[in-house]
Protein backbone atom coordinates (compact mmCIF):
# COMPACT_ATOMS: atom_id res chain seq x y z
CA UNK A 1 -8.16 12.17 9.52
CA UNK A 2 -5.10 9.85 9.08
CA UNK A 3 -5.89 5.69 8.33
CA UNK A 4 -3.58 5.02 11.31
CA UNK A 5 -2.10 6.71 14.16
CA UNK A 6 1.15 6.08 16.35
CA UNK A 7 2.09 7.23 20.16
CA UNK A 8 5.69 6.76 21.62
CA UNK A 9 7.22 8.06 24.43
CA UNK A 10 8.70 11.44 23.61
CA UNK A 11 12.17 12.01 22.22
CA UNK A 12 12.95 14.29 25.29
CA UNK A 13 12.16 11.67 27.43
CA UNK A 14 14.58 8.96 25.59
CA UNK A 15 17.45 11.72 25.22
CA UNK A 16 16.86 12.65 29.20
CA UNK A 17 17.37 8.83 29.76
CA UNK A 18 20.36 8.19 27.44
CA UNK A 19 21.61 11.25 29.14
CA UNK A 20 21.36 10.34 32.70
CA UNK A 21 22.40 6.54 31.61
CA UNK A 22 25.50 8.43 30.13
CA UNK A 23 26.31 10.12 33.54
CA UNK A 24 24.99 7.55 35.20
CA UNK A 25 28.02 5.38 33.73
CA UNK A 26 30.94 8.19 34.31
CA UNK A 27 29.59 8.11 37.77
CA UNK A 28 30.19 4.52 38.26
CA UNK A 29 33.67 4.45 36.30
CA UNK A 30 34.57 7.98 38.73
CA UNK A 31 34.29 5.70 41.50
CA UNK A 32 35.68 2.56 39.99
CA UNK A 33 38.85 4.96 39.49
CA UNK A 34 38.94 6.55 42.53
CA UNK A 35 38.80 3.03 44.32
CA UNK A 36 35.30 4.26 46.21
CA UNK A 37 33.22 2.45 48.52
CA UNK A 38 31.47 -0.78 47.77
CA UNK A 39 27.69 0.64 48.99
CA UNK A 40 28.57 3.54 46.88
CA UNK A 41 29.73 1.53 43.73
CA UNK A 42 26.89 -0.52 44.41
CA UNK A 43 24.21 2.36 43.77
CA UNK A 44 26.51 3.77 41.16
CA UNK A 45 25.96 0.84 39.19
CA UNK A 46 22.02 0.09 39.91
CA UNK A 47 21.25 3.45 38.54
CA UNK A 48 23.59 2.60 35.26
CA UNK A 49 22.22 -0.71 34.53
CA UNK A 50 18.28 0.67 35.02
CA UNK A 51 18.89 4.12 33.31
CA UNK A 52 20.32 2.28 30.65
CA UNK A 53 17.76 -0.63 30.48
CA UNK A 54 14.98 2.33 30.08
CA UNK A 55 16.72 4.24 27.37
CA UNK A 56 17.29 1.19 25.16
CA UNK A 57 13.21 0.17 26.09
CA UNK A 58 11.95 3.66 25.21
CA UNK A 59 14.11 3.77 21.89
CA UNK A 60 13.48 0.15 20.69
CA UNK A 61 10.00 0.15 21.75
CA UNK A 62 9.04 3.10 19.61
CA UNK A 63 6.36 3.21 18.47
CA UNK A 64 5.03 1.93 21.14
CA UNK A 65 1.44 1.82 20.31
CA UNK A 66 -0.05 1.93 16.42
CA UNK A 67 -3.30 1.70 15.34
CA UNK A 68 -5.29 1.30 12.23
CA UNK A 69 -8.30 -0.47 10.39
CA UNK A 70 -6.53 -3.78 10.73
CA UNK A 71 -5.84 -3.24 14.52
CA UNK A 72 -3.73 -2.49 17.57
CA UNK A 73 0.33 -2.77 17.19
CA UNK A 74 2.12 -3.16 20.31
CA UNK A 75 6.13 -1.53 20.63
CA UNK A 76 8.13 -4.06 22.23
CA UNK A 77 11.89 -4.67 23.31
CA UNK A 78 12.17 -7.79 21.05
CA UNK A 79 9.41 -7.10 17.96
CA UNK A 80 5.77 -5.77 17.83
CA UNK A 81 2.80 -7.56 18.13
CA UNK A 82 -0.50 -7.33 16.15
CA UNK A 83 -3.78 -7.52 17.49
CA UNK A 84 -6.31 -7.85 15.17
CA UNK A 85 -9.33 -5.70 15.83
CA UNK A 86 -11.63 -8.69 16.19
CA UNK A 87 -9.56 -10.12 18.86
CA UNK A 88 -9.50 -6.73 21.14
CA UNK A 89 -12.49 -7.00 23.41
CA UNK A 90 -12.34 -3.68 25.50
CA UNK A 91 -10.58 -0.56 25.35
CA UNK A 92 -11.01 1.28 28.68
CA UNK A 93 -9.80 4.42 31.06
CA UNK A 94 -8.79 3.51 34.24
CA UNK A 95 -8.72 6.38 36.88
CA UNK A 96 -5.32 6.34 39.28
CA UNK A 97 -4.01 8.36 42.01
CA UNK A 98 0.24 8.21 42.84
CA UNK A 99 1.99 10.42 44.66
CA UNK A 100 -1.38 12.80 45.44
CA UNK A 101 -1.44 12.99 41.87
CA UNK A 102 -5.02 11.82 39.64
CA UNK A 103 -3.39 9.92 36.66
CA UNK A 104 -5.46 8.19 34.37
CA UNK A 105 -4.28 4.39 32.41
CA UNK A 106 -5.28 3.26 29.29
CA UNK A 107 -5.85 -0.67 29.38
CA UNK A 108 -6.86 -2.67 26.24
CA UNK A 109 -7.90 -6.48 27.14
CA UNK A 110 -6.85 -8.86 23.45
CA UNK A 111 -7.35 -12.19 23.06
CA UNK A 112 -4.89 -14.48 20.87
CA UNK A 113 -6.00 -17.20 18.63
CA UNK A 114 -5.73 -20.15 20.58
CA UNK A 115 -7.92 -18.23 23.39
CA UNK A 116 -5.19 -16.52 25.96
CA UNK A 117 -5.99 -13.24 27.46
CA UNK A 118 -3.38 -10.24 27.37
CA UNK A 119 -3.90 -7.04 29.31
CA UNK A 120 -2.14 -4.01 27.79
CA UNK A 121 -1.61 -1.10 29.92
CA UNK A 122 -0.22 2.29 28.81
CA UNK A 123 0.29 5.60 30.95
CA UNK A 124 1.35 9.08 29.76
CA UNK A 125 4.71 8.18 29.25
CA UNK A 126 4.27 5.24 27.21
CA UNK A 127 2.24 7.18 24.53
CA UNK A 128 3.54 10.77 24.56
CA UNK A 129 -0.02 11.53 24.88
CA UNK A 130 -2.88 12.08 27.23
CA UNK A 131 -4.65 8.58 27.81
CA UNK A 132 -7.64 10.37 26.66
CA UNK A 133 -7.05 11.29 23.46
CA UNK A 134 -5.65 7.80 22.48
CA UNK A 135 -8.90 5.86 23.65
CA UNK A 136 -10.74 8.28 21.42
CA UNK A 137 -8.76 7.89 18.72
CA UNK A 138 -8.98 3.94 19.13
CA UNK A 139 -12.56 4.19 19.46
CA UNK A 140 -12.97 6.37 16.09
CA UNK A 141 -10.05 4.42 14.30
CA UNK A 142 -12.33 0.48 15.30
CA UNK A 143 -14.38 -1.04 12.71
């Protein structure tokens, strides 16, 4: 057993997204050439701008969870954040159904120094990993 453990979303899922951003973007500039529709340059470049704003999240964010005897480290767009172990107060499963389909959440409630609360909340596709396995590791990997 490892003295720390890290989940990211999978590097298929950040190549699919730089992928589809990528075509995403020809699609756009197709249009732009071809002097298409507004409504249709419209969507064109929605789907760009998102695809693009997920690839660069999923590949910055990475890893997007850590955790180790000192505590949880968050993946974020700008720079992780450490929560100390004593400042986590839960670590939880939360059941959800989308779609007809039973899902299940990870949430984590910290608490900062000066007293605010943070909820963190990580699916499937944040971790690369079933929720499950995570909140047991957390649970085996806190002092």
């Amino acid at each position: 057993m490892s003295d720390h453990e890290e989940w990211a979303p999978t590097a298929g899922l950040v190549a699919v997204l730089w992928t589809a951003a990528t075509a995403a973007a020809l699609w756009c500039a197709l249009l732009v050439a071809t002097g298409a529709d507004r409504p249709g340059l419209l969507i064109a470049g929605a789907a760009a701008v998102g695809l693009l704003a997920g690839a660069v999240y999923t590949t910055r964010a990475r890893p997007r969870l850590r955790a180790d005897a000192d505590g949880l480290t968050v993946g974020g767009l700008l720079r992780p954040r450490h929560h100390p172990w004593p400042l986590v107060q839960d670590v939880r499963l939360v059941p959800t159904r989308r779609l007809g389909r039973d899902g299940v959440l990870l949430e984590v409630d910290t608490v900062s120094p000066d007293g605010g609360e943070r909820l963190l909340v990580f699916g499937r596709l944040d971790l690369g990993a079933d929720p499950r396995d995570v909140a047991s590791r957390l649970v085996d990997l806190r002092p």
